[in-house]
PDB file of N, CA and C in Angstrom:
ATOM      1  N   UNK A   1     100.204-164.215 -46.875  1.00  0.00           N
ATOM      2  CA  UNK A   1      98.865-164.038 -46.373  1.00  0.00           C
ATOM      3  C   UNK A   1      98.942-163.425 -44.971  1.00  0.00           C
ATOM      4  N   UNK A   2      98.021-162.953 -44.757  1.00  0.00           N
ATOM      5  CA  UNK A   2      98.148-162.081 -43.133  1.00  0.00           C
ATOM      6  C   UNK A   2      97.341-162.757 -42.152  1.00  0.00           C
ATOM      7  N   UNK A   3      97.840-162.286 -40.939  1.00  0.00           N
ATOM      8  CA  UNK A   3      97.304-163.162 -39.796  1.00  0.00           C
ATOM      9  C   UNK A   3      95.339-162.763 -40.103  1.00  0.00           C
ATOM     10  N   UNK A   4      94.602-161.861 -40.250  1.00  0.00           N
ATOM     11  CA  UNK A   4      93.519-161.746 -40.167  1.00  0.00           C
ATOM     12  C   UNK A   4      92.993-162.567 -41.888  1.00  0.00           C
ATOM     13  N   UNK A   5      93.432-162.797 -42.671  1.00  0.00           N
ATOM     14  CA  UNK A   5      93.058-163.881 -43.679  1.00  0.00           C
ATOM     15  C   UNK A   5      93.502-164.782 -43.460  1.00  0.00           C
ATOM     16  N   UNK A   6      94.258-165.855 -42.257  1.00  0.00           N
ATOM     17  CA  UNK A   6      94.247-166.908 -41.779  1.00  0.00           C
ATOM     18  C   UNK A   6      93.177-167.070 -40.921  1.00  0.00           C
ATOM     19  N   UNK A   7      93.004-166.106 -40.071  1.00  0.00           N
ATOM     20  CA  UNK A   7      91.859-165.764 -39.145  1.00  0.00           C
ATOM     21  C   UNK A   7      90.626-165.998 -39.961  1.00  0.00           C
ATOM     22  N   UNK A   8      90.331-165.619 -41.160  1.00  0.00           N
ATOM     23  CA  UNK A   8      89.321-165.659 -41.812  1.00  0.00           C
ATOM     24  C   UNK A   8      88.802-166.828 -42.207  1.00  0.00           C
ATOM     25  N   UNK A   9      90.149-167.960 -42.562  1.00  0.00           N
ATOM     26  CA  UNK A   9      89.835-169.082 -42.987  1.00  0.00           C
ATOM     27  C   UNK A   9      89.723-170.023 -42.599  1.00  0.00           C
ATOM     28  N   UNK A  10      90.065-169.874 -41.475  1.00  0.00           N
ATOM     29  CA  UNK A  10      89.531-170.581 -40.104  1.00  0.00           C
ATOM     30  C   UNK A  10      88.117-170.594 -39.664  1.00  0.00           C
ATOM     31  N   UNK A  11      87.898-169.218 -39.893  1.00  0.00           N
ATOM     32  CA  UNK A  11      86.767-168.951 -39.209  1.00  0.00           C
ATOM     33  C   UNK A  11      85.648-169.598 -40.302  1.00  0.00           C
ATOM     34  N   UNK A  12      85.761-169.911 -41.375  1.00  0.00           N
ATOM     35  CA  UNK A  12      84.969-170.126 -43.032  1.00  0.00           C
ATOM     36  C   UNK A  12      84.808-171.657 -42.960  1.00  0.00           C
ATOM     37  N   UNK A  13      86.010-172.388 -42.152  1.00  0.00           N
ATOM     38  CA  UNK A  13      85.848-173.515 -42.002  1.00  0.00           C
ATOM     39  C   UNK A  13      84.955-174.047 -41.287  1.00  0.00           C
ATOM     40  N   UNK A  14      85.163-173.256 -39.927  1.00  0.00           N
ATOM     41  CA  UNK A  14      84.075-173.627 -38.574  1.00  0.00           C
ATOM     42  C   UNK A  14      82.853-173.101 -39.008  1.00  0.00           C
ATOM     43  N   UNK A  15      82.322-172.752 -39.705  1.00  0.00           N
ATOM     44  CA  UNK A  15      81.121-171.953 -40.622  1.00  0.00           C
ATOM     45  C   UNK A  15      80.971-171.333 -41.515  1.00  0.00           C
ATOM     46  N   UNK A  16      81.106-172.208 -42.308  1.00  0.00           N
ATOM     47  CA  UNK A  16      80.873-172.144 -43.863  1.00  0.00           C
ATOM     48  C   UNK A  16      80.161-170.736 -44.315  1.00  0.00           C
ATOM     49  N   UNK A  17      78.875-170.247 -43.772  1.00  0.00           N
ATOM     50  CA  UNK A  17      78.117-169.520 -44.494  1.00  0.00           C
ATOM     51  C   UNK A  17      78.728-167.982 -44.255  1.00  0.00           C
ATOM     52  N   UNK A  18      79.639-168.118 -43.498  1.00  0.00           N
ATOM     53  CA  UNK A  18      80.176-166.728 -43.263  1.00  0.00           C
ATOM     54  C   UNK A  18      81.403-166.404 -44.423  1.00  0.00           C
ATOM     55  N   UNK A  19      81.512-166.912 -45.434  1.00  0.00           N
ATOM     56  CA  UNK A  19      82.503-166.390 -46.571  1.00  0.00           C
ATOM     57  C   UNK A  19      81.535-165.713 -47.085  1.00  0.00           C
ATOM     58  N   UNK A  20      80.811-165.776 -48.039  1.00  0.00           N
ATOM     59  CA  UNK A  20      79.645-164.730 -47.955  1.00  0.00           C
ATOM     60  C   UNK A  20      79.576-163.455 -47.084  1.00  0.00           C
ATOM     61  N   UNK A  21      79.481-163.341 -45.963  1.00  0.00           N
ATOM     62  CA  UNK A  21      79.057-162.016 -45.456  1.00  0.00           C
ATOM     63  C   UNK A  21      80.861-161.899 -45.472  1.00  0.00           C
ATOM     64  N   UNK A  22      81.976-162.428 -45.278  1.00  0.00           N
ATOM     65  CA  UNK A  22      82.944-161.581 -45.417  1.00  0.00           C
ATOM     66  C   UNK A  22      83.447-161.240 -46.729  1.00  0.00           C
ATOM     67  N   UNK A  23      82.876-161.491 -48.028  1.00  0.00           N
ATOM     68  CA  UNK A  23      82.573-160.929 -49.148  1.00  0.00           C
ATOM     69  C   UNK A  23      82.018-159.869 -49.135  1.00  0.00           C
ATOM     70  N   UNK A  24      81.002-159.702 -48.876  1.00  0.00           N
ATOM     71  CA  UNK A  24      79.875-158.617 -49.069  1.00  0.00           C
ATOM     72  C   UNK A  24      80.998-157.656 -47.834  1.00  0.00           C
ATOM     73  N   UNK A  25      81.388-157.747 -46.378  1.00  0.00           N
ATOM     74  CA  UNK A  25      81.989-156.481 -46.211  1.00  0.00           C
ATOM     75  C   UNK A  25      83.057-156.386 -46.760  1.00  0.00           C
ATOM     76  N   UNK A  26      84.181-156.810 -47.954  1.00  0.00           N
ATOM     77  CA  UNK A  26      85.373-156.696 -48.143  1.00  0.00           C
ATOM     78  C   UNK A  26      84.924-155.677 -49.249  1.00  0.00           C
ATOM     79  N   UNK A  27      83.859-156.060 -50.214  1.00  0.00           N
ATOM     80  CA  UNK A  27      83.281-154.898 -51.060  1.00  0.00           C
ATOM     81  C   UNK A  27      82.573-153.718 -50.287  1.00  0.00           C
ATOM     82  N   UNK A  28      82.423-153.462 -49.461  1.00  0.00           N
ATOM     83  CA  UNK A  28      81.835-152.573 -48.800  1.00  0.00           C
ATOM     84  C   UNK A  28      82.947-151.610 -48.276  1.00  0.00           C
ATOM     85  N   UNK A  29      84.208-152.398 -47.748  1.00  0.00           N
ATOM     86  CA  UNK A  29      85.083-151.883 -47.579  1.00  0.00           C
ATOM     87  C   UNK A  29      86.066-151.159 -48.958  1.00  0.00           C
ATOM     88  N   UNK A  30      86.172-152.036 -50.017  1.00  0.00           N
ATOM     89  CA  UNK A  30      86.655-151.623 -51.742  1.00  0.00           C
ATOM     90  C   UNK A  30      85.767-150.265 -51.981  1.00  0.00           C
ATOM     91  N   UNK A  31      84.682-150.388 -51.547  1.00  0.00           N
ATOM     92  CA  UNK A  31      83.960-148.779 -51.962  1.00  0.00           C
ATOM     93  C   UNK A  31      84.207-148.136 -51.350  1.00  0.00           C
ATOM     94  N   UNK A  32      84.199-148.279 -49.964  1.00  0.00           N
ATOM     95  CA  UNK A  32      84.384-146.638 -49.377  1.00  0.00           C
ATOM     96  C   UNK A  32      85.379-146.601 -49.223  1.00  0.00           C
ATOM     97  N   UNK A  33      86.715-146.992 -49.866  1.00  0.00           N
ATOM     98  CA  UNK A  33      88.367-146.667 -50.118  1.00  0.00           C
ATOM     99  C   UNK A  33      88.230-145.812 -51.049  1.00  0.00           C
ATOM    100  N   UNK A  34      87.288-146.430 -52.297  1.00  0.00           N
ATOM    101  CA  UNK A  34      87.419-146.218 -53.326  1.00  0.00           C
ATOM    102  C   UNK A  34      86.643-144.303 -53.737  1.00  0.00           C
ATOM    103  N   UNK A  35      85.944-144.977 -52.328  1.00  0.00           N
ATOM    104  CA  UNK A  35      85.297-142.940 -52.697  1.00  0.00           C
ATOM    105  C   UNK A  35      85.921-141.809 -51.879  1.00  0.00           C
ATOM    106  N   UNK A  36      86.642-142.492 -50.855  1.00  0.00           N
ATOM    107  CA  UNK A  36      87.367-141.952 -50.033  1.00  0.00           C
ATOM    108  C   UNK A  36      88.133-141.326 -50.747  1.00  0.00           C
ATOM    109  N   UNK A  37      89.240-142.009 -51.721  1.00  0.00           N
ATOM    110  CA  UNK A  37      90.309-141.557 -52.884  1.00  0.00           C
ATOM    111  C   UNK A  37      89.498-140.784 -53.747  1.00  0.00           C
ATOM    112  N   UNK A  38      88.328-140.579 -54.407  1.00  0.00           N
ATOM    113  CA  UNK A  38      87.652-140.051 -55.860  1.00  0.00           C
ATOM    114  C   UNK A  38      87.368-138.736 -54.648  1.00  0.00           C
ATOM    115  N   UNK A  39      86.782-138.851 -53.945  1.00  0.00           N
ATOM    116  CA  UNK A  39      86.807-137.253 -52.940  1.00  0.00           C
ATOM    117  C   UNK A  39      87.694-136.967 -53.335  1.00  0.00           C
ATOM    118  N   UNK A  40      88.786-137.006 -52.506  1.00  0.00           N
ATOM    119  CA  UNK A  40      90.114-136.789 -52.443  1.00  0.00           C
ATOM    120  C   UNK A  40      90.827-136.057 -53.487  1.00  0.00           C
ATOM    121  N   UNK A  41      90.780-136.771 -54.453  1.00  0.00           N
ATOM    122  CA  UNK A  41      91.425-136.588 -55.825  1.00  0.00           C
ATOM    123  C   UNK A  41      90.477-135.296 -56.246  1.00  0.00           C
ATOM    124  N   UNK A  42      89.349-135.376 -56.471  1.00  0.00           N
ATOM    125  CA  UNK A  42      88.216-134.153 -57.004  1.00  0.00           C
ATOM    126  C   UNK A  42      88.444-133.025 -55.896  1.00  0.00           C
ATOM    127  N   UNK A  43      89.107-133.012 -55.069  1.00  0.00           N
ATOM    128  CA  UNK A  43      88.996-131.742 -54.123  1.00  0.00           C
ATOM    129  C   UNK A  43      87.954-131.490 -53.081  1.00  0.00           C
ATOM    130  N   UNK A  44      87.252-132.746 -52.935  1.00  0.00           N
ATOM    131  CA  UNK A  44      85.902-131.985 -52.236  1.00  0.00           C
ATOM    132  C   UNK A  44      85.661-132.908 -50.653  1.00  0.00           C
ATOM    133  N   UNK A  45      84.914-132.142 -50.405  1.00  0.00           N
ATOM    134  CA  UNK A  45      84.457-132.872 -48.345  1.00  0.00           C
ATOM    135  C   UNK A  45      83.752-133.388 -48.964  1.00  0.00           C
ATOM    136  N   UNK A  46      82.924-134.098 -47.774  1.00  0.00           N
ATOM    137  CA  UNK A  46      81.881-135.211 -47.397  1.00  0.00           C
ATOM    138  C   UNK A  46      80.662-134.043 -48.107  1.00  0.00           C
ATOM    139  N   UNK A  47      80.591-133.238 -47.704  1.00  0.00           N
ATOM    140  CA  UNK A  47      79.383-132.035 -47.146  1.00  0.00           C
ATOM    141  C   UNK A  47      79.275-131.738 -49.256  1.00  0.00           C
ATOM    142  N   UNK A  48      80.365-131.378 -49.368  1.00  0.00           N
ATOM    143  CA  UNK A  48      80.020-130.838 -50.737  1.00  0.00           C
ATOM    144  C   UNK A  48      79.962-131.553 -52.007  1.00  0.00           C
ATOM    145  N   UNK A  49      80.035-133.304 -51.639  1.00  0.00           N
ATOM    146  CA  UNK A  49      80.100-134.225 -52.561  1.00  0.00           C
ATOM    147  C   UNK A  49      78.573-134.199 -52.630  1.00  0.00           C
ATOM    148  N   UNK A  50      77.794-134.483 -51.336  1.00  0.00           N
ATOM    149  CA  UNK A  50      76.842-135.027 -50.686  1.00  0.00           C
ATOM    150  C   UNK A  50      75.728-133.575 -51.705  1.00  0.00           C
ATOM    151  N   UNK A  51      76.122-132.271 -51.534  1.00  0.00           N
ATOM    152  CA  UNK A  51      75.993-131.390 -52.061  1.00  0.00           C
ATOM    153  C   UNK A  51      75.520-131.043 -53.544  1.00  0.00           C
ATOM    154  N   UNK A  52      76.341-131.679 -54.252  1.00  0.00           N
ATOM    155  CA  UNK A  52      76.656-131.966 -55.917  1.00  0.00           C
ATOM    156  C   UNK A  52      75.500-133.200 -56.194  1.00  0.00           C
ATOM    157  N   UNK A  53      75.063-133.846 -55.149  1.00  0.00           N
ATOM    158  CA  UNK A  53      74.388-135.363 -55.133  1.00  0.00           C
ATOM    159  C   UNK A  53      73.036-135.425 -54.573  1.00  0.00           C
ATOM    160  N   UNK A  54      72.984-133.755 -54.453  1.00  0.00           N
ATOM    161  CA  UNK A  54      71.126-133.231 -53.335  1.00  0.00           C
ATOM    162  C   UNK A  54      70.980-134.440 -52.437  1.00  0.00           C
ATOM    163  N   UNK A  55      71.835-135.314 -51.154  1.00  0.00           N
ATOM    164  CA  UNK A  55      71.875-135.994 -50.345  1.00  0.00           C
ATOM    165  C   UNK A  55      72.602-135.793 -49.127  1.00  0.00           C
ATOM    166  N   UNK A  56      72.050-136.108 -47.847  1.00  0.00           N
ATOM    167  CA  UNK A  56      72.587-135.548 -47.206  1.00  0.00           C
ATOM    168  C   UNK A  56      74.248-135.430 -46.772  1.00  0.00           C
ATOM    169  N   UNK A  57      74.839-135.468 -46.174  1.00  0.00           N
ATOM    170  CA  UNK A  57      76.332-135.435 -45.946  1.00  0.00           C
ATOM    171  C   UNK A  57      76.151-136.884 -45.417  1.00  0.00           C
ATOM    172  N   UNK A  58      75.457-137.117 -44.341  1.00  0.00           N
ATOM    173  CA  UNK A  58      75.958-138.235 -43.461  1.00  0.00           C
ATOM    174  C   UNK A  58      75.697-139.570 -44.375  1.00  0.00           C
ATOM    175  N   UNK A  59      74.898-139.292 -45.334  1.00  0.00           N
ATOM    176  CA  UNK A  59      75.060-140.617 -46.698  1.00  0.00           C
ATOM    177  C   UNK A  59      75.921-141.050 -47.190  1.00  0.00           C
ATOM    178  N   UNK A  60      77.173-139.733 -47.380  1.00  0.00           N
ATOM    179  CA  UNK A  60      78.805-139.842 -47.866  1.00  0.00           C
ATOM    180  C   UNK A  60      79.193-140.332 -46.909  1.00  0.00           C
ATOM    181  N   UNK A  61      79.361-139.911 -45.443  1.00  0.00           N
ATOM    182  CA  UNK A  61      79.881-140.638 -44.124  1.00  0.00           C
ATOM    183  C   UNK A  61      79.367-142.073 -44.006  1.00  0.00           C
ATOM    184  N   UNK A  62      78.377-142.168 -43.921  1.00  0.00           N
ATOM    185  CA  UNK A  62      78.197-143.934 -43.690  1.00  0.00           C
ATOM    186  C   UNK A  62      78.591-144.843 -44.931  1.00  0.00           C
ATOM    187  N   UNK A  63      78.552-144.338 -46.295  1.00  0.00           N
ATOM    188  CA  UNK A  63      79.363-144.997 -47.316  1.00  0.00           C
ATOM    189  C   UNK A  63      80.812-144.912 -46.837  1.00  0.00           C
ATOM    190  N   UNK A  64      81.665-144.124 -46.257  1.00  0.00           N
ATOM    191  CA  UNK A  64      83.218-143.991 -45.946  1.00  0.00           C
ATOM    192  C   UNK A  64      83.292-144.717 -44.940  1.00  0.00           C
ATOM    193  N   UNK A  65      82.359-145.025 -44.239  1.00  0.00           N
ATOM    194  CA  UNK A  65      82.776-145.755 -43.035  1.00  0.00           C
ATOM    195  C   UNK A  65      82.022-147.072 -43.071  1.00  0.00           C
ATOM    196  N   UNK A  66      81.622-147.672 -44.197  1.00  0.00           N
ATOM    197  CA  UNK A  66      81.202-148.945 -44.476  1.00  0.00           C
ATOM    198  C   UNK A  66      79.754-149.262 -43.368  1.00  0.00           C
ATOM    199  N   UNK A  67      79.386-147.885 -43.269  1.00  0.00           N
ATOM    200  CA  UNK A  67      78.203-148.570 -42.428  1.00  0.00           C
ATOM    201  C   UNK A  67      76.911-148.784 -42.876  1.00  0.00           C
ATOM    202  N   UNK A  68      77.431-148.302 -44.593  1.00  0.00           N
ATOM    203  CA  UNK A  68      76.213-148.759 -45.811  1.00  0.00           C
ATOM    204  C   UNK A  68      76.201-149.514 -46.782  1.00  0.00           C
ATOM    205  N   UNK A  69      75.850-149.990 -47.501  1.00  0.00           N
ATOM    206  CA  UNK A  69      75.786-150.758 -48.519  1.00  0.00           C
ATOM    207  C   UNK A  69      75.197-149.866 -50.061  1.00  0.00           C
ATOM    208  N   UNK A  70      75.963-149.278 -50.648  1.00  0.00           N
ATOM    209  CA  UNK A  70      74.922-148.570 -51.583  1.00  0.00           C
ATOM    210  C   UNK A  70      74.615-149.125 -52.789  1.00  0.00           C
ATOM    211  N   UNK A  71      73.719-148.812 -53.389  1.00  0.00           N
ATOM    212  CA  UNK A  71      73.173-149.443 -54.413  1.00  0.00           C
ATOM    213  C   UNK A  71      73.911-148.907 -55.555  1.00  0.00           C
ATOM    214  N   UNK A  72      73.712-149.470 -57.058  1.00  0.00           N
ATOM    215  CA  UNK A  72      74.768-148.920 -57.566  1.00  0.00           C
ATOM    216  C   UNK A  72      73.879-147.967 -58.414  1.00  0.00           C
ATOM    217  N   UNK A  73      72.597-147.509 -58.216  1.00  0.00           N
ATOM    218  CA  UNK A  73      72.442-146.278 -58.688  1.00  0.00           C
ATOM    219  C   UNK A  73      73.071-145.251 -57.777  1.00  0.00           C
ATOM    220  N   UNK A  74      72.875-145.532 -56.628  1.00  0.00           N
ATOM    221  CA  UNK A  74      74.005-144.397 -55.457  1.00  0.00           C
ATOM    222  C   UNK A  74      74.956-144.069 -56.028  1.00  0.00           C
ATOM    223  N   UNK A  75      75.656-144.693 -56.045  1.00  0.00           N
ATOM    224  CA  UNK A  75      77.129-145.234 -57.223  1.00  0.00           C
ATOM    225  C   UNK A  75      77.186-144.271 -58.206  1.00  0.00           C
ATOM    226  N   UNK A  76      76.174-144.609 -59.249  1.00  0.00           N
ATOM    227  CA  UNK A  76      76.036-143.780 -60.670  1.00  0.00           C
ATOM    228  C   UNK A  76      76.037-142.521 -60.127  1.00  0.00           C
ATOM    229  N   UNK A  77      74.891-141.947 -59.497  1.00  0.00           N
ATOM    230  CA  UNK A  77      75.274-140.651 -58.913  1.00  0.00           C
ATOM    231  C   UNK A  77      76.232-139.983 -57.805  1.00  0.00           C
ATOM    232  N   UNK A  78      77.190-141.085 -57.641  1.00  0.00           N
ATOM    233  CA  UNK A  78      78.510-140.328 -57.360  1.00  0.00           C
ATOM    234  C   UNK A  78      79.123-139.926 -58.586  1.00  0.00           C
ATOM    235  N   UNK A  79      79.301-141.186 -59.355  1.00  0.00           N
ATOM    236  CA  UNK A  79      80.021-140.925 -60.697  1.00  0.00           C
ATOM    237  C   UNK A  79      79.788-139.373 -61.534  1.00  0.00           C
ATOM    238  N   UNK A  80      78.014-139.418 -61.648  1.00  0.00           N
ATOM    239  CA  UNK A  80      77.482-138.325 -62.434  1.00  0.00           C
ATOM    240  C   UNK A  80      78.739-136.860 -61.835  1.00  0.00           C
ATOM    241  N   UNK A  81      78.159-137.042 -60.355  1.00  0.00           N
ATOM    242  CA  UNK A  81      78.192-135.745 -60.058  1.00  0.00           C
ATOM    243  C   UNK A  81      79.833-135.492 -59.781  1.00  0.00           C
ATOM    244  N   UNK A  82      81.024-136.222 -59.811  1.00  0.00           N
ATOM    245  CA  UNK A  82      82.072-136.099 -60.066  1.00  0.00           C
ATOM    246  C   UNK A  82      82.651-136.141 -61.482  1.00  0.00           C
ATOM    247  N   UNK A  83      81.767-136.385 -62.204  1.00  0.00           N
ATOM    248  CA  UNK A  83      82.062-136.509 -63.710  1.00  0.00           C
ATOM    249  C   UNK A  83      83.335-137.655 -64.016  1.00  0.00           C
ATOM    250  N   UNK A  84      82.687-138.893 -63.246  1.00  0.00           N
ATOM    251  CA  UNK A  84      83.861-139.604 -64.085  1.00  0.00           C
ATOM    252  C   UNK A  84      83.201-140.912 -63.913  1.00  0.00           C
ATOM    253  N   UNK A  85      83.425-142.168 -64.328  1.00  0.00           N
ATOM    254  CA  UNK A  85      82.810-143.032 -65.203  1.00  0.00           C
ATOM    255  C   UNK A  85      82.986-144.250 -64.055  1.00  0.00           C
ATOM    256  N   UNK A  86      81.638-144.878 -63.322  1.00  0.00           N
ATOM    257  CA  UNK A  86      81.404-146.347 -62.301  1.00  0.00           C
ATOM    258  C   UNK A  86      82.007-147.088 -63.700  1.00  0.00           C
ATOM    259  N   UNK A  87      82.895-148.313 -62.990  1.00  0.00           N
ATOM    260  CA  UNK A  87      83.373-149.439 -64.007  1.00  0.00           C
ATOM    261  C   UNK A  87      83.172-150.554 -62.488  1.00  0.00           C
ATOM    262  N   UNK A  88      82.358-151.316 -62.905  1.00  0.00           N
ATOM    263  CA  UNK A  88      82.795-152.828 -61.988  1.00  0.00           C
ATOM    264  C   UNK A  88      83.677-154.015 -63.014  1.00  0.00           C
ATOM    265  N   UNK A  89      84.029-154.669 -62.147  1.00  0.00           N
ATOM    266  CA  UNK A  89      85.122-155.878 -62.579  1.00  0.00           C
ATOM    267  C   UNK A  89      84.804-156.968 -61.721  1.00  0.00           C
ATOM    268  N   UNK A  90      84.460-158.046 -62.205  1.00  0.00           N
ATOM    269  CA  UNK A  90      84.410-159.381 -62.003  1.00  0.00           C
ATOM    270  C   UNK A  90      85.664-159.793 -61.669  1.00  0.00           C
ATOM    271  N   UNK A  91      86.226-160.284 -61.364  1.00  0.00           N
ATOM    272  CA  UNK A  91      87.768-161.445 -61.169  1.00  0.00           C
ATOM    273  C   UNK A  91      87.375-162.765 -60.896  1.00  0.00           C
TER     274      UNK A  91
END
């Protein structure tokens, strides 16, 4: 385990209600890895994803930099417009 998930569980102890919000950013963070790489892989910028998606660029930027939360129709129309298939997973 790493010093910042000891850090975490510490911190979960002294206040409980914050596992929750460090849920919600650890998925926030899983997406914009996750679109960071599907750019990546498809060949394309911020500008010309955003492009393919009639949205602006800085919509792709604040999803990459976790300073959004997107909905998962957002989602679907990343998928659409890269042509490849949203899957979520429970664990």
């Amino acid at each position: 385990m790493s010093r910042i998930d000891d850090y975490m569980k510490q911190d979960i102890k002294k206040n409980p209600h914050l596992k929750e919000m460090y849920q919600l950013e650890d998925i926030k963070l899983e997406t914009a890895v996750q679109l960071v790489k599907l750019r990546q892989k498809k060949g394309l910028s911020q500008r010309q994803l955003a492009q393919l998606m009639n949205k602006p660029q800085s919509t792709i930027a604040r999803i990459e930099n976790g300073e959004m939360n997107p909905t998962i129709s957002l989602l679907a129309e990343v998928a659409k417009a890269t042509d490849t298939e949203l899957k979520f997973e429970y664990i």
